[in-house]
C-alpha atoms as a PDB file:
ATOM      1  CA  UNK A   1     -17.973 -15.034   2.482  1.00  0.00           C
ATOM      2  CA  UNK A   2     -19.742 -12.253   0.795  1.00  0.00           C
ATOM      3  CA  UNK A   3     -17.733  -9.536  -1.266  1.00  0.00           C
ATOM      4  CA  UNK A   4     -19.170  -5.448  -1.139  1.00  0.00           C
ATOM      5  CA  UNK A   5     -18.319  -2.447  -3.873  1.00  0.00           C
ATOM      6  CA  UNK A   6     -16.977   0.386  -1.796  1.00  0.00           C
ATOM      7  CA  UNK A   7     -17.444   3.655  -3.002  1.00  0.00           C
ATOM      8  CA  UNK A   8     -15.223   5.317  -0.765  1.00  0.00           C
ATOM      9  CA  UNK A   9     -14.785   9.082  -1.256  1.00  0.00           C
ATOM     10  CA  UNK A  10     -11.596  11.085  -0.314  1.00  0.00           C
ATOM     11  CA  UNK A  11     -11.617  14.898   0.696  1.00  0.00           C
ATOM     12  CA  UNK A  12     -10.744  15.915  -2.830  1.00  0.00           C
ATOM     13  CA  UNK A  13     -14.138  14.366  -3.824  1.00  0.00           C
ATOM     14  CA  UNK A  14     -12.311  11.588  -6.023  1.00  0.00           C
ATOM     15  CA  UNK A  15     -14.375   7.901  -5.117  1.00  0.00           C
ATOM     16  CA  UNK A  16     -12.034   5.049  -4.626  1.00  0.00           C
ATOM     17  CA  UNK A  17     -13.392   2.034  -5.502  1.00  0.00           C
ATOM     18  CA  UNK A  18     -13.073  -0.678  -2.946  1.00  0.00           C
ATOM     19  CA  UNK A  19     -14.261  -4.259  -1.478  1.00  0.00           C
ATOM     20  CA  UNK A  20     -15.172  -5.140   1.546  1.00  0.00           C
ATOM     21  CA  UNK A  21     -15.372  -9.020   2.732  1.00  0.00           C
ATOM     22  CA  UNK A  22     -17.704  -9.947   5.007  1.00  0.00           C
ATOM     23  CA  UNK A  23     -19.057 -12.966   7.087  1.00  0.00           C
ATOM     24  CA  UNK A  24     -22.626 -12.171   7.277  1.00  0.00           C
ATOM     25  CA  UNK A  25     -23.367 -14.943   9.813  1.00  0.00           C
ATOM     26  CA  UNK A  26     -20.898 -12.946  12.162  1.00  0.00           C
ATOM     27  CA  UNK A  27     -20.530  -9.727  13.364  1.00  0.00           C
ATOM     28  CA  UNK A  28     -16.740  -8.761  13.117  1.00  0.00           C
ATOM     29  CA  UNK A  29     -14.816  -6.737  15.830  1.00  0.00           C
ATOM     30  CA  UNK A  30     -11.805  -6.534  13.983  1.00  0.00           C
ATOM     31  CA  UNK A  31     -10.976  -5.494   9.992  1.00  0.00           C
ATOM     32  CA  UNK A  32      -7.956  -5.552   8.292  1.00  0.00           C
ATOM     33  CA  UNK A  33      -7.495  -2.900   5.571  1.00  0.00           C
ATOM     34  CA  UNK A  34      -4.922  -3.575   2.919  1.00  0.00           C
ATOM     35  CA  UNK A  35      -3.575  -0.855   1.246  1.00  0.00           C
ATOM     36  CA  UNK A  36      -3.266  -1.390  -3.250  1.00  0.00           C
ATOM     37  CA  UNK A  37       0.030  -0.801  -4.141  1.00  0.00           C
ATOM     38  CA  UNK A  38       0.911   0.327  -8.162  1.00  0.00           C
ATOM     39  CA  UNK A  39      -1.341  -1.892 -10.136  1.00  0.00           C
ATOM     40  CA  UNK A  40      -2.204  -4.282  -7.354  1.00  0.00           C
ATOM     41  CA  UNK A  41      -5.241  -5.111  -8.484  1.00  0.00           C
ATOM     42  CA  UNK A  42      -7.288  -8.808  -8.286  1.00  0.00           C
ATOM     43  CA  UNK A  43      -5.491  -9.341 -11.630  1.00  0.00           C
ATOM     44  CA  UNK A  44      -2.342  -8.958 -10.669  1.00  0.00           C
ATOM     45  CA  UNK A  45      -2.445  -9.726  -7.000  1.00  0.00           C
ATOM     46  CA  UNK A  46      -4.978 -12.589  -6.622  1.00  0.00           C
ATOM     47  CA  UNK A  47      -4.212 -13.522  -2.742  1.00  0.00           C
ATOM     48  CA  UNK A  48      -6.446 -10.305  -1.873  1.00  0.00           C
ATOM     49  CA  UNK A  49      -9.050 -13.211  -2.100  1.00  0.00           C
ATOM     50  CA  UNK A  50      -7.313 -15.227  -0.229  1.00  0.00           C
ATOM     51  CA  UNK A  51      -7.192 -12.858   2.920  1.00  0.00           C
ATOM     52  CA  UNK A  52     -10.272 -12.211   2.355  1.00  0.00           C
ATOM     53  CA  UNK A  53     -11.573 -16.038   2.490  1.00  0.00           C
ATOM     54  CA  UNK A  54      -9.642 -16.830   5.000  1.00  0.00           C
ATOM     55  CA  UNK A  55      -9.581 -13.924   7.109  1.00  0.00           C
ATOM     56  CA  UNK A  56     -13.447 -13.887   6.947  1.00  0.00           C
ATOM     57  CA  UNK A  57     -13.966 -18.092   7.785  1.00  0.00           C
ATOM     58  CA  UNK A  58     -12.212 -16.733  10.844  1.00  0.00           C
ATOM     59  CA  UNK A  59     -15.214 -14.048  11.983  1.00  0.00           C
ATOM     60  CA  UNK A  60     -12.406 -11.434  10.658  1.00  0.00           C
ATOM     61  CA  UNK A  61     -13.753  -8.601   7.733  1.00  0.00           C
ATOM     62  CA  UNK A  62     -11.265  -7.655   5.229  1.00  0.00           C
ATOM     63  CA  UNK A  63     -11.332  -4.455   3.217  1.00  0.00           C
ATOM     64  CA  UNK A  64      -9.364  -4.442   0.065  1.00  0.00           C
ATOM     65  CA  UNK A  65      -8.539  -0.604  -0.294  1.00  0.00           C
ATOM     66  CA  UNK A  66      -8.086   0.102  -3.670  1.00  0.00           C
ATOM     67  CA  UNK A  67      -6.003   3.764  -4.021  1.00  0.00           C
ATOM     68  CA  UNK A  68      -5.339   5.637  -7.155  1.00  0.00           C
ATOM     69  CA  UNK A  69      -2.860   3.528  -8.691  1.00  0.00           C
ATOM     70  CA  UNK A  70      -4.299   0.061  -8.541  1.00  0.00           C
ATOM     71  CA  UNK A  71      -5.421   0.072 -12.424  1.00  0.00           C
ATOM     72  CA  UNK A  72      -3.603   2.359 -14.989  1.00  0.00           C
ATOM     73  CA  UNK A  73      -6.600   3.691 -15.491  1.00  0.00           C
ATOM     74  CA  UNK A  74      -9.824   3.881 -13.220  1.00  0.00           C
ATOM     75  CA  UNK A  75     -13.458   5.251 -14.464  1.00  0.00           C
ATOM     76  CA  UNK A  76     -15.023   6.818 -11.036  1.00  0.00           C
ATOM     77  CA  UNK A  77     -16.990   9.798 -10.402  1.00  0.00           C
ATOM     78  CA  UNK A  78     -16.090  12.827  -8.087  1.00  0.00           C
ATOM     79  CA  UNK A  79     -18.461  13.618  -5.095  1.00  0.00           C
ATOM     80  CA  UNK A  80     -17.951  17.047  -5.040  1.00  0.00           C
ATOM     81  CA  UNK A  81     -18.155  17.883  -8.735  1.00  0.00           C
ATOM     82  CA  UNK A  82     -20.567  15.120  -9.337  1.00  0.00           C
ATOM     83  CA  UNK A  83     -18.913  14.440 -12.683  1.00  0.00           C
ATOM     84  CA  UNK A  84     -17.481  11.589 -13.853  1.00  0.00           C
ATOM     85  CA  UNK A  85     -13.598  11.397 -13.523  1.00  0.00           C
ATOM     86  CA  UNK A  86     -10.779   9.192 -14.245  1.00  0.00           C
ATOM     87  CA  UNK A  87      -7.490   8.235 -12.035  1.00  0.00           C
ATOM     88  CA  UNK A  88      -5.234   5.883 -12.242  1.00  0.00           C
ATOM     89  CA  UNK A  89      -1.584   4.833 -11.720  1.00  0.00           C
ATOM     90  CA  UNK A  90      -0.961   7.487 -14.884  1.00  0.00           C
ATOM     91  CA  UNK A  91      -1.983  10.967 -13.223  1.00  0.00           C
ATOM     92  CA  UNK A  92      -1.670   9.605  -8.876  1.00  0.00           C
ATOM     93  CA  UNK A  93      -0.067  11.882  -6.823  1.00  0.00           C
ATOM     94  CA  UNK A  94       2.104  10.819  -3.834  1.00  0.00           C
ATOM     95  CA  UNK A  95       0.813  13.103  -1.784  1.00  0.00           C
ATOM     96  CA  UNK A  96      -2.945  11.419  -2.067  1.00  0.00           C
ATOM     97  CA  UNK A  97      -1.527   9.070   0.649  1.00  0.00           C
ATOM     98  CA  UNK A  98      -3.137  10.678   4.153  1.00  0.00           C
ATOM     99  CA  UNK A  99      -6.199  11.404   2.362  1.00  0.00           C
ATOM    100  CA  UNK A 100      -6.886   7.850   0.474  1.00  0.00           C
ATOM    101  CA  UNK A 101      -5.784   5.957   3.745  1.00  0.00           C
ATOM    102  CA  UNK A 102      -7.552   8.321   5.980  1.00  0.00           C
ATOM    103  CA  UNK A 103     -10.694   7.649   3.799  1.00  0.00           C
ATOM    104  CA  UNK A 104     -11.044   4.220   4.590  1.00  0.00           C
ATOM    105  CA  UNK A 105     -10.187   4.525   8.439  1.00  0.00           C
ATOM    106  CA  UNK A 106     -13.322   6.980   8.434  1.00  0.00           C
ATOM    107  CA  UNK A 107     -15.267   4.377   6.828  1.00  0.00           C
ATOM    108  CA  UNK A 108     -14.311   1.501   9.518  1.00  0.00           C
ATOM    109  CA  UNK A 109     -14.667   4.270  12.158  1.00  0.00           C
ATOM    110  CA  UNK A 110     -18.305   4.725  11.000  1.00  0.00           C
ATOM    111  CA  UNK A 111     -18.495   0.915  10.265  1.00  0.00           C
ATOM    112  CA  UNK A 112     -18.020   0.326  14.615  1.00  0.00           C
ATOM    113  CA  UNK A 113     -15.121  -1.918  14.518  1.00  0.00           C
ATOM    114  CA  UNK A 114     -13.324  -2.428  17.291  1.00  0.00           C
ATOM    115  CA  UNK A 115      -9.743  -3.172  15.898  1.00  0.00           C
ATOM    116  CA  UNK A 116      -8.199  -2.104  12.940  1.00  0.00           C
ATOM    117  CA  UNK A 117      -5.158  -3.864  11.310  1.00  0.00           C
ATOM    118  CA  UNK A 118      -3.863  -1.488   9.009  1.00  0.00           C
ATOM    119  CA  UNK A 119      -1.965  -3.007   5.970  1.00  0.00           C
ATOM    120  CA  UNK A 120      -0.209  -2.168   2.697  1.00  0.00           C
ATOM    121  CA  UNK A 121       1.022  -4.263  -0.154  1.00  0.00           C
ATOM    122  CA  UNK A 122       4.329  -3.418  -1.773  1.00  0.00           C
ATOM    123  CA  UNK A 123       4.119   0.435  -2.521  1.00  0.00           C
ATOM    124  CA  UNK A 124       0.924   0.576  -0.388  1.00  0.00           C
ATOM    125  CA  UNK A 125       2.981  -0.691   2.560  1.00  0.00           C
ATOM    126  CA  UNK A 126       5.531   2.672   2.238  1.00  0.00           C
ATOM    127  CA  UNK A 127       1.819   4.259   1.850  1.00  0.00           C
ATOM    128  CA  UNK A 128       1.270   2.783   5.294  1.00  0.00           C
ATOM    129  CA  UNK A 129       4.670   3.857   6.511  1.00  0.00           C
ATOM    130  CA  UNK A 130       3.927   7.484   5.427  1.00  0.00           C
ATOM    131  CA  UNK A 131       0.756   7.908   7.289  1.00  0.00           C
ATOM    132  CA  UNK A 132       1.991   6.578  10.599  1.00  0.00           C
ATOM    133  CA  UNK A 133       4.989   8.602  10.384  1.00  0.00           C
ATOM    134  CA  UNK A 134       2.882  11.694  10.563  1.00  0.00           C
ATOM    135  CA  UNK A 135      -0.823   9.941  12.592  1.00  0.00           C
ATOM    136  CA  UNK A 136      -0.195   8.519  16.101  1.00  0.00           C
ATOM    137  CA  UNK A 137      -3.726   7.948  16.276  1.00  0.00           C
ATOM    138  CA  UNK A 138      -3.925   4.196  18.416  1.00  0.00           C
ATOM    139  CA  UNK A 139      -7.783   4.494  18.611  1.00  0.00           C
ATOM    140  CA  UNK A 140      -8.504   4.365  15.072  1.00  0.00           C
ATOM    141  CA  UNK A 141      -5.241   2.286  14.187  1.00  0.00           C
ATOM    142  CA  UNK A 142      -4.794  -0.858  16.584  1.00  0.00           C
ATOM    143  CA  UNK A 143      -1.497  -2.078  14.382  1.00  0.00           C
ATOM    144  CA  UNK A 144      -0.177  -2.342  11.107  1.00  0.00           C
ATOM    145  CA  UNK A 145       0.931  -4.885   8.525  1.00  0.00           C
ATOM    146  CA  UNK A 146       3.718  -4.149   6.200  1.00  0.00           C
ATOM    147  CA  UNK A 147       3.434  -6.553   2.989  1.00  0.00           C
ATOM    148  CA  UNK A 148       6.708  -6.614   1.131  1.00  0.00           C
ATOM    149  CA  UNK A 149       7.310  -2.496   0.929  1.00  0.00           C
ATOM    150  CA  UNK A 150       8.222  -1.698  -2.155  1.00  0.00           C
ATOM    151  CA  UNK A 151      12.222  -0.729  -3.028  1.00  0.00           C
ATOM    152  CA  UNK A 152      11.718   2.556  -4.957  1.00  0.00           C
ATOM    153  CA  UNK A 153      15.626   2.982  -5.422  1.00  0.00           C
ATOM    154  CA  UNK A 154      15.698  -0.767  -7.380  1.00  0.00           C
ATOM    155  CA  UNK A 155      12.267   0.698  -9.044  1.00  0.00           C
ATOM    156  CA  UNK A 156      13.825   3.478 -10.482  1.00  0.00           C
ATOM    157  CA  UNK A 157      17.200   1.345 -11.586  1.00  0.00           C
ATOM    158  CA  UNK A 158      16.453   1.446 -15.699  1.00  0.00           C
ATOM    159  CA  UNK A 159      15.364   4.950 -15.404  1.00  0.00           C
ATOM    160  CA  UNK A 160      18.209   7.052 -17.395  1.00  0.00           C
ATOM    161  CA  UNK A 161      19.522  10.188 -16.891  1.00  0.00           C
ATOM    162  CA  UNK A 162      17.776  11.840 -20.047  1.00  0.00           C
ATOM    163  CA  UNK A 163      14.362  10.795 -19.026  1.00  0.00           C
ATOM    164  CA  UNK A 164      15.255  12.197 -15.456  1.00  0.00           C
ATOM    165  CA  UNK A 165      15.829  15.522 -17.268  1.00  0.00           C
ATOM    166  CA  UNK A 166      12.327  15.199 -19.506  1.00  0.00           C
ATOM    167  CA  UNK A 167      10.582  14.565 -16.437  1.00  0.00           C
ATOM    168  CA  UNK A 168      11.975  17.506 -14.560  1.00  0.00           C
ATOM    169  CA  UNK A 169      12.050  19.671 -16.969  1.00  0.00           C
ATOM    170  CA  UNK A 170       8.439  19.087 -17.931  1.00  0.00           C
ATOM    171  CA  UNK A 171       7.552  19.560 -13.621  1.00  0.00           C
ATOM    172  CA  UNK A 172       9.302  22.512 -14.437  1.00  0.00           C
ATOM    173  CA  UNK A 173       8.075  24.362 -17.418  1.00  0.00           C
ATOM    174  CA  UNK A 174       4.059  23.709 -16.543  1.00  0.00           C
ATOM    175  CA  UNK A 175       4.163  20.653 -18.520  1.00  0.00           C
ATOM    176  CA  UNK A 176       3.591  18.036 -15.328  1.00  0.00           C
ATOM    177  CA  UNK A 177      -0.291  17.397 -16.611  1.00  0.00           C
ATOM    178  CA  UNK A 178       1.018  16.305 -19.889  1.00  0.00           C
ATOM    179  CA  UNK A 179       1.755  12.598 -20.370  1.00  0.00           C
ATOM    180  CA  UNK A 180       5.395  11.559 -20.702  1.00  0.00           C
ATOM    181  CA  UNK A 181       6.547  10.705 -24.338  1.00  0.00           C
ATOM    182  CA  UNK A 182       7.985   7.558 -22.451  1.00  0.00           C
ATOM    183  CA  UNK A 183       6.791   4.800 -20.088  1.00  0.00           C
ATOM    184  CA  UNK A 184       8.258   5.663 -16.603  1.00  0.00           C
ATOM    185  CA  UNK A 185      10.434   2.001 -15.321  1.00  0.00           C
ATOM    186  CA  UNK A 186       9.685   1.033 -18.695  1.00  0.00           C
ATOM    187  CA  UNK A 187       5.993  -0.171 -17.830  1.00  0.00           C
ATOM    188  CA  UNK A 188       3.800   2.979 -16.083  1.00  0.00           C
ATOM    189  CA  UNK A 189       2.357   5.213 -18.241  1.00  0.00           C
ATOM    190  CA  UNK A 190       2.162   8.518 -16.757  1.00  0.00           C
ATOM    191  CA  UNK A 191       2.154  12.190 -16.514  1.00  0.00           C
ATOM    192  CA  UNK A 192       5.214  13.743 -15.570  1.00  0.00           C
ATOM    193  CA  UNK A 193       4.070  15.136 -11.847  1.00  0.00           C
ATOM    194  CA  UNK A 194       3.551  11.300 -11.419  1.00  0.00           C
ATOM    195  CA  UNK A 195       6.213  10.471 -12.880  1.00  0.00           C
ATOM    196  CA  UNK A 196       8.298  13.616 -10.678  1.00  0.00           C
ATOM    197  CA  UNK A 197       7.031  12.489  -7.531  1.00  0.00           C
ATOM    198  CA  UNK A 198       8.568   9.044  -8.401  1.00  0.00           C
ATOM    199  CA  UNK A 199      12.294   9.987  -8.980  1.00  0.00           C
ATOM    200  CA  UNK A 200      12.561  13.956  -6.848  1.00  0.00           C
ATOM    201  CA  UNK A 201       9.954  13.899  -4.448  1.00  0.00           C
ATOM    202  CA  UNK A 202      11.273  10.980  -1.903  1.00  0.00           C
ATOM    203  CA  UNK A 203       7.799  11.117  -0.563  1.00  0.00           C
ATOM    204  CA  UNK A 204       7.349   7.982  -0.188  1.00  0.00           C
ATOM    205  CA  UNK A 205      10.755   6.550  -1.115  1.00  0.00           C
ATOM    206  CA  UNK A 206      10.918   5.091   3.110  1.00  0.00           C
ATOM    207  CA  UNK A 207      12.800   2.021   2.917  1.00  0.00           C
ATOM    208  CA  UNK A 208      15.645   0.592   1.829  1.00  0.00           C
ATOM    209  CA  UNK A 209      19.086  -2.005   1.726  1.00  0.00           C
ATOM    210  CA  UNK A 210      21.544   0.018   3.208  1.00  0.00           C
ATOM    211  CA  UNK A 211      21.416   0.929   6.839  1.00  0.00           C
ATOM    212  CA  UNK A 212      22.326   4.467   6.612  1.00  0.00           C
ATOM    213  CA  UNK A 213      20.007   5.583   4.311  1.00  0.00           C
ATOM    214  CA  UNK A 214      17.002   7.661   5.044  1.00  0.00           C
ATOM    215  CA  UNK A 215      14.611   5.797   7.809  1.00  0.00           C
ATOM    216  CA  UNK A 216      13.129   9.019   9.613  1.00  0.00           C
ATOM    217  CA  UNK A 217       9.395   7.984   8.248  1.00  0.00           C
ATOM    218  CA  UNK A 218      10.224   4.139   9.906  1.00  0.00           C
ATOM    219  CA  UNK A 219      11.502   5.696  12.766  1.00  0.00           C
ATOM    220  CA  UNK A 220       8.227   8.226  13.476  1.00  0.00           C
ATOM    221  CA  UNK A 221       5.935   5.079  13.642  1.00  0.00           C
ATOM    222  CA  UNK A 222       4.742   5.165  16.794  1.00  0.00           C
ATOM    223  CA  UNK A 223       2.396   1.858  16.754  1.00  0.00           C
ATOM    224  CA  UNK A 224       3.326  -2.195  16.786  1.00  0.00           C
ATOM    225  CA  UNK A 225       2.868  -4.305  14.111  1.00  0.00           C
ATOM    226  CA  UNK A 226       4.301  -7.044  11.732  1.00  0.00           C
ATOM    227  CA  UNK A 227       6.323  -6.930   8.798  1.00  0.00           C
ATOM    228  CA  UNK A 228       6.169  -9.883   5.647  1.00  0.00           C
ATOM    229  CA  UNK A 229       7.970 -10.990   2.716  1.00  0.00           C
ATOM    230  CA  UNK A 230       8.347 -13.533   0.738  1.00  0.00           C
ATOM    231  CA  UNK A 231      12.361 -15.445   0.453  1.00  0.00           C
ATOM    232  CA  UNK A 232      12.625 -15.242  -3.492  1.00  0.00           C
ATOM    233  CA  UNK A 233      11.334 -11.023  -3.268  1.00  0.00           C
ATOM    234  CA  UNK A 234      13.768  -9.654  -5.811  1.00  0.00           C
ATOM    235  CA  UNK A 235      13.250  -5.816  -5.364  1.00  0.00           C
ATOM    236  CA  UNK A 236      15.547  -6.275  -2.675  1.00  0.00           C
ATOM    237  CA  UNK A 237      19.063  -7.129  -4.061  1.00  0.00           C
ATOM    238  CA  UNK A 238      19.041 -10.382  -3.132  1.00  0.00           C
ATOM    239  CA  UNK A 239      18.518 -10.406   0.522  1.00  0.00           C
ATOM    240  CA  UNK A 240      14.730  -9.867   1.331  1.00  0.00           C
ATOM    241  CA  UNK A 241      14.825 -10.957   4.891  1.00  0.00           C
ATOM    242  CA  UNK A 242      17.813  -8.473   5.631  1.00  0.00           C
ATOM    243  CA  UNK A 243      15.531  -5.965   3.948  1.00  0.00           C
ATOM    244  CA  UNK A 244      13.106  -6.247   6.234  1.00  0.00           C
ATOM    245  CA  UNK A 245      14.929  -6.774   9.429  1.00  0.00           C
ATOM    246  CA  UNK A 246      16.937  -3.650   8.454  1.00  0.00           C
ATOM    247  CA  UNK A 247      13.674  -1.697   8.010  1.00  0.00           C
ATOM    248  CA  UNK A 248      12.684  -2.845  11.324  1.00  0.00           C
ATOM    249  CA  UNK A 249      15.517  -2.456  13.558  1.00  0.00           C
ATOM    250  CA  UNK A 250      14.448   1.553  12.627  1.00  0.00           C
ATOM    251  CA  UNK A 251      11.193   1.525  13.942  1.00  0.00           C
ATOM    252  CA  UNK A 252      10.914   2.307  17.857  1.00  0.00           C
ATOM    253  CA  UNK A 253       8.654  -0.717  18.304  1.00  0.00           C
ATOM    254  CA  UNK A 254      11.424  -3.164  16.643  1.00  0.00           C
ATOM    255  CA  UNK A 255      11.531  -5.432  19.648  1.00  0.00           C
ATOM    256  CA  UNK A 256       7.596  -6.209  20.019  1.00  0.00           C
ATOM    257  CA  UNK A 257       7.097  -6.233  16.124  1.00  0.00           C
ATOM    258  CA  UNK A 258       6.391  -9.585  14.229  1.00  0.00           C
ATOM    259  CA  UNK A 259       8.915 -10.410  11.205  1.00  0.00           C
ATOM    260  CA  UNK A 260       7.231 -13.248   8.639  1.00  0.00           C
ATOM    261  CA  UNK A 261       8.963 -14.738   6.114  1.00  0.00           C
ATOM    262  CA  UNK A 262       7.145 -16.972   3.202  1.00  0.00           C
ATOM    263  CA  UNK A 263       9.396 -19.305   2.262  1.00  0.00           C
ATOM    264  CA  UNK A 264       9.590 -20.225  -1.698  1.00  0.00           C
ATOM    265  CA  UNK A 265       7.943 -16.936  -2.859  1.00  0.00           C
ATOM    266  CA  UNK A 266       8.350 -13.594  -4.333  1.00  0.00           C
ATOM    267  CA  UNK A 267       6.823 -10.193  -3.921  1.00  0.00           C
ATOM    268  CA  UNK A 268       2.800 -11.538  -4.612  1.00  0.00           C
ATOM    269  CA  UNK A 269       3.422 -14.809  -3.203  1.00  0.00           C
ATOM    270  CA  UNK A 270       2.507 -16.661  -6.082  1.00  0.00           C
ATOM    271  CA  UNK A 271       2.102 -20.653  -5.398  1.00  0.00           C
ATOM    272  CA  UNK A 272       2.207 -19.716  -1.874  1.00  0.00           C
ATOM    273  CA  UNK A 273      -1.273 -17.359  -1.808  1.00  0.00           C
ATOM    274  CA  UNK A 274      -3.100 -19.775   1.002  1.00  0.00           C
ATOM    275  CA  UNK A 275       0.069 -20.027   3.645  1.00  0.00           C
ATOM    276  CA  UNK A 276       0.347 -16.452   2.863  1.00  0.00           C
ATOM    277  CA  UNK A 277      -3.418 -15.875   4.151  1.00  0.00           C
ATOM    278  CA  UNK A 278      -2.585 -18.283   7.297  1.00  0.00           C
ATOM    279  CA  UNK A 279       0.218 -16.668   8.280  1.00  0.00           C
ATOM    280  CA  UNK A 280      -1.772 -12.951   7.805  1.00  0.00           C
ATOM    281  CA  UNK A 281      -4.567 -14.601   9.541  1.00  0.00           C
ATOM    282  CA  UNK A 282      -2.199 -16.065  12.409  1.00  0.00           C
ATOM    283  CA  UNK A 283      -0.948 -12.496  13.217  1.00  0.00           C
ATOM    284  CA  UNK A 284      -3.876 -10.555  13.420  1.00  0.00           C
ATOM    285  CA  UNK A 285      -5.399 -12.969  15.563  1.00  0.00           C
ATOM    286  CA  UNK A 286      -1.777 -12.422  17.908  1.00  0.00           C
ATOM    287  CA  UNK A 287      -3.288  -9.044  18.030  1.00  0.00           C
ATOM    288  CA  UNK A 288      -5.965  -9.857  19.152  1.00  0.00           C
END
């Protein structure tokens, strides 16, 4: 396995940084491209390797598609200013989405691969859901992969009233480039358009517990794919695998997707990183 920087540049000129792995000894048909959710970086989210390892021992590539929000802060460079720039979970906008995604589709379109298996992890898995919603496109997209989406209702639990009204009244006023005086969920330091499109936008807030809520971004998705979690996923109020049936009996392809549950895990799979990669591994080669 050999790992590649990816300097992948989006039409507002900002460069995401990504990685792609590769078996050089084989020539890969089919990629997988995994979507960062907030601060899903190697750090935090080591099992990126393992997809990648065991993904690529299988004559599979794997691109690990860093977005905006994978470090708090990023140091990159813009290609159409040509000056050095820096993003990060603290100044993302939801509304990046089509345009990070569709950045790294145009770089496996140009790459020649044959199948792409679109993924996301946690809040890059509603990024996932977003772009489908709204792109049909089945020559560039063979299926997706929905890693544990991300709960943004249970997110935004400790978030009080009063720091909903700072926030909003800061979008408001002309303030949103300004950073918050507090750390949004009590961990992301942000400015308060970030922090806006978290709690009023509903951008990407796609999925959730209750049955009746809002599903019309599930229910656009037009392609097959599968959906995984892991049993002990607590951003789901207790019940991750009725989570993620609930978010699939949405979708118009609920009968031919593929729903995988890791047993003995949470929401990175920790302990459970190499079944994880099998069972990734088992259904993209299903898709096959």
């Amino acid at each position: 396995m050999s790992a590649y920087r990816l300097d992948v540049p989006t039409q507002r000129g900002s460069v995401l940084n990504g990685v792609l792995f590769r078996n050089d000894d084989v020539e890969a048909d089919t990629v997988m491209i995994a979507v960062t959710g907030i601060h899903g970086n190697f750090y935090s989210n080591p099992f990126y390797y393992d997809f990648g390892e065991t993904l690529n021992a299988a004559g599979i590539d794997f691109i690990y598609a860093q977005t905006n929000d994978a470090f708090n802060r990023i140091e990159t460079f813009n290609a159409k200013t040509h000056q050095p720039e820096i993003i990060g979970s603290f100044n993302e906008r939801f509304s990046y989405t089509d345009e990070d995604i569709e950045a790294y589709l145009t770089l496996a379109h140009n790459e020649g691969y044959k199948r792409v298996i679109l993924a996301g992890h946690s809040l890059g898995a509603n990024k996932v859901i977003y772009y489908l919603s709204r792109h049909h496109d089945k020559e560039r997209v063979s299926h997706f992969l929905l890693l544990s989406p991300a709960n943004i209702e249970w997110l935004l639990n400790g978030v009080t009233q009063r720091e909903k009204d700072i926030v909003h009244k800061m979008h408001e006023t002309g303030c949103g480039g300004d950073m918050l005086p507090f750390q949004l969920m009590g961990w992301v330091s942000c400015i308060a358009d970030t922090a806006y499109d978290w709690i009023f936008s509903g951008l990407l807030d796609n999925v959730h517990v209750e049955a009746d809520k809002d599903f019309s971004q599930v229910s656009n998705i037009t392609h097959t794919g599968g959906l995984l979690i892991g049993t002990y996923d607590r951003f789901t109020y207790g019940d991750p695998a009725g989570f993620l049936a609930n978010i699939n009996n949405h979708m118009q392809s609920a009968k031919d997707n593929k729903l995988i549950f890791i047993e003995g895990t949470g929401h990175t799979y920790q302990r459970k990183e190499k079944e994880t990669a099998k069972r990734v591994l088992e259904f993209v080669r299903e898709c096959e």
